[in-house]
N, C-alpha and C. Protein backbone atom coordinates (compact mmCIF):
# COMPACT_ATOMS: atom_id res chain seq x y z
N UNK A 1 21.01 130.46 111.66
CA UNK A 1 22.29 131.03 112.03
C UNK A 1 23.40 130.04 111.63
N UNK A 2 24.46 131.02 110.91
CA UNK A 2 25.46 129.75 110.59
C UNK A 2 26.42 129.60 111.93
N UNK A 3 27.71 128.42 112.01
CA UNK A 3 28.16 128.31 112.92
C UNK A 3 29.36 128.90 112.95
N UNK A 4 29.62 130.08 111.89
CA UNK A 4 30.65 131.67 111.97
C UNK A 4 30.06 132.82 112.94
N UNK A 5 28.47 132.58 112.32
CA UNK A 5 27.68 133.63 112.94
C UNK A 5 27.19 133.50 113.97
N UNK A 6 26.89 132.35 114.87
CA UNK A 6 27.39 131.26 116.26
C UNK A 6 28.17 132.41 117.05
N UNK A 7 29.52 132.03 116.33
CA UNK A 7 30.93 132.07 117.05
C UNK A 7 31.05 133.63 117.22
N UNK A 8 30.32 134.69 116.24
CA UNK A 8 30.90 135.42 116.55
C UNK A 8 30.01 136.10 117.12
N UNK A 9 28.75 136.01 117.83
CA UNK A 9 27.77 136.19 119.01
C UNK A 9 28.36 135.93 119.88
N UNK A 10 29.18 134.55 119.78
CA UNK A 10 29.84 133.88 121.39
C UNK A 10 30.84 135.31 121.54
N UNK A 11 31.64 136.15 120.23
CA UNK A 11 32.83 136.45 120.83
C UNK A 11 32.40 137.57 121.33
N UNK A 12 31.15 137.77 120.60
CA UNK A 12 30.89 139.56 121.24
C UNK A 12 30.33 139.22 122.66
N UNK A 13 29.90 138.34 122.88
CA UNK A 13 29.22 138.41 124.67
C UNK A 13 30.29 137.94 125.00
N UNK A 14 31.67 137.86 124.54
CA UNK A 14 32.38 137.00 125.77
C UNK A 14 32.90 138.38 126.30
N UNK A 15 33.08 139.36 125.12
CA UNK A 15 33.42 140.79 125.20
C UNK A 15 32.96 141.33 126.57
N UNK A 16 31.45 140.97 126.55
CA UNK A 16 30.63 141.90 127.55
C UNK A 16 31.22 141.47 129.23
N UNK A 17 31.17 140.19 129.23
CA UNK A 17 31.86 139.99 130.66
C UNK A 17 32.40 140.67 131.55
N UNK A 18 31.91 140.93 132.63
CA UNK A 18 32.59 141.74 133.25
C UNK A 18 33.18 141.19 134.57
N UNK A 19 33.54 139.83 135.18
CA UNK A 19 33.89 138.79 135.88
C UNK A 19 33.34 139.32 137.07
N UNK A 20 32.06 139.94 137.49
CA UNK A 20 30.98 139.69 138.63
C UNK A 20 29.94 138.10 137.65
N UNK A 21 29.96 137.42 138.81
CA UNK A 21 29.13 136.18 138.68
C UNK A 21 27.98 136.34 138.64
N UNK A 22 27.31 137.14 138.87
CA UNK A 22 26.13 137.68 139.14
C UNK A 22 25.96 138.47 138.45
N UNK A 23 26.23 139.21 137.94
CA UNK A 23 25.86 140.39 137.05
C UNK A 23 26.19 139.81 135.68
N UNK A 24 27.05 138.85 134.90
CA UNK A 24 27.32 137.76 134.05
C UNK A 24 26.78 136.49 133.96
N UNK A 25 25.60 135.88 134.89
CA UNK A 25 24.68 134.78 134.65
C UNK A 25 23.73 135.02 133.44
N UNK A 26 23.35 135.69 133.10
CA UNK A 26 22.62 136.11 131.66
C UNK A 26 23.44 135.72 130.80
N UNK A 27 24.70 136.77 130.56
CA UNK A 27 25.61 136.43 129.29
C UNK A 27 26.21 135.09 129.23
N UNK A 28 26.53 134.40 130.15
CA UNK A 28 27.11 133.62 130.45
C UNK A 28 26.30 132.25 129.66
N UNK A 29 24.59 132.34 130.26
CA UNK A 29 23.61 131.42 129.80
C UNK A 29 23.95 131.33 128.28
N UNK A 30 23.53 132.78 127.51
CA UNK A 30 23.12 132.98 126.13
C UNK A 30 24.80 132.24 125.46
N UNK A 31 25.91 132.01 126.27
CA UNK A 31 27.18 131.47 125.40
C UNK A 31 26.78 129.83 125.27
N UNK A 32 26.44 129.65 126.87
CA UNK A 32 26.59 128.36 126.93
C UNK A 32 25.24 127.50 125.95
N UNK A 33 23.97 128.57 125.60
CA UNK A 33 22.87 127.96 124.57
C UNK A 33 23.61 128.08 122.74
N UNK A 34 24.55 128.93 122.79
CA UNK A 34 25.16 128.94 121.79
C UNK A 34 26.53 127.72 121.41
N UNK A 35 26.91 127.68 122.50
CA UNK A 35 27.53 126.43 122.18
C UNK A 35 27.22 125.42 122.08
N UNK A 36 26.15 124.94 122.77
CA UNK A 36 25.19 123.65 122.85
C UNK A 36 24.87 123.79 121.25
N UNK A 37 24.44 124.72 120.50
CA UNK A 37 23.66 124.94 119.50
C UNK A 37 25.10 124.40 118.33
N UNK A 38 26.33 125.07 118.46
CA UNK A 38 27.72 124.43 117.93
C UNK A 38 27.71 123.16 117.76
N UNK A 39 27.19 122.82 119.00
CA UNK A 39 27.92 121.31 119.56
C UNK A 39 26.74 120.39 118.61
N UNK A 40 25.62 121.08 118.17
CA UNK A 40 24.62 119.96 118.09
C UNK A 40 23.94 119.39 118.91
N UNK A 41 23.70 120.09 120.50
CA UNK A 41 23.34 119.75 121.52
C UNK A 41 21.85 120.52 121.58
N UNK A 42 21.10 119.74 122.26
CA UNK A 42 19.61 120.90 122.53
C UNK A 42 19.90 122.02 123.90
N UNK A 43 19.99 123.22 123.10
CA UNK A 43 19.46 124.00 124.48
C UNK A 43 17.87 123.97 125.23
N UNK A 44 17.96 124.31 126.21
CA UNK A 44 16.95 124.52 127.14
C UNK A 44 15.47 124.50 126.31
N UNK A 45 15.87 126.03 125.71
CA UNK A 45 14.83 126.77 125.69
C UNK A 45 14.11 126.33 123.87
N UNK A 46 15.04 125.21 123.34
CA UNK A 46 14.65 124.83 122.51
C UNK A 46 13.38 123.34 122.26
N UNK A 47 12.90 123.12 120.76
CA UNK A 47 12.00 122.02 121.02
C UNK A 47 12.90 121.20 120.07
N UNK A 48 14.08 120.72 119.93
CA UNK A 48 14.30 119.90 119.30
C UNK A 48 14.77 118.85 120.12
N UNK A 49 14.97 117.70 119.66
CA UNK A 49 15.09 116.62 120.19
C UNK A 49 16.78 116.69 120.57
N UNK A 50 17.00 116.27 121.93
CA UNK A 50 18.74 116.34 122.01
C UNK A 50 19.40 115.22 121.46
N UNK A 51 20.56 115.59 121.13
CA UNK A 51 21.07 114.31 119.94
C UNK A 51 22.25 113.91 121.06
N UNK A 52 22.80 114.23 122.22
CA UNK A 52 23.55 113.70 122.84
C UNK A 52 22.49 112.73 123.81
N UNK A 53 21.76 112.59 124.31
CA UNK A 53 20.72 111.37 125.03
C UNK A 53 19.92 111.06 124.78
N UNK A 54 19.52 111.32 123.18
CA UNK A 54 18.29 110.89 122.41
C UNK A 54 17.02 111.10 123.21
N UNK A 55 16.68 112.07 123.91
CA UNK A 55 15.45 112.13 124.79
C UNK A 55 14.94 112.60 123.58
């Protein structure tokens, strides 16, 4: 995935939001693994090594 095609996953779920906290913890996750993924950060659910604490 490039980091256009990133951004514009982030914009369509930011779309979906519907500001219940609870009913938006899903979408909310899948932005914040997408930005990590921007950032060069490891998400969760990934096996790469994180480059912000070298674990």
């Amino acid at each position: 995935m490039t980091a256009e095609q990133i951004e514009q996953e982030i914009s369509s779920l930011e779309g979906q939001l519907s500001g219940d906290m609870f009913k938006d913890m899903e979408i909310r996750d899948k932005i914040h693994n997408l930005k990590m993924q921007l950032s060069g950060t490891k998400p969760m659910n990934q096996t790469i090594e994180c480059v912000g604490c070298g674990s």
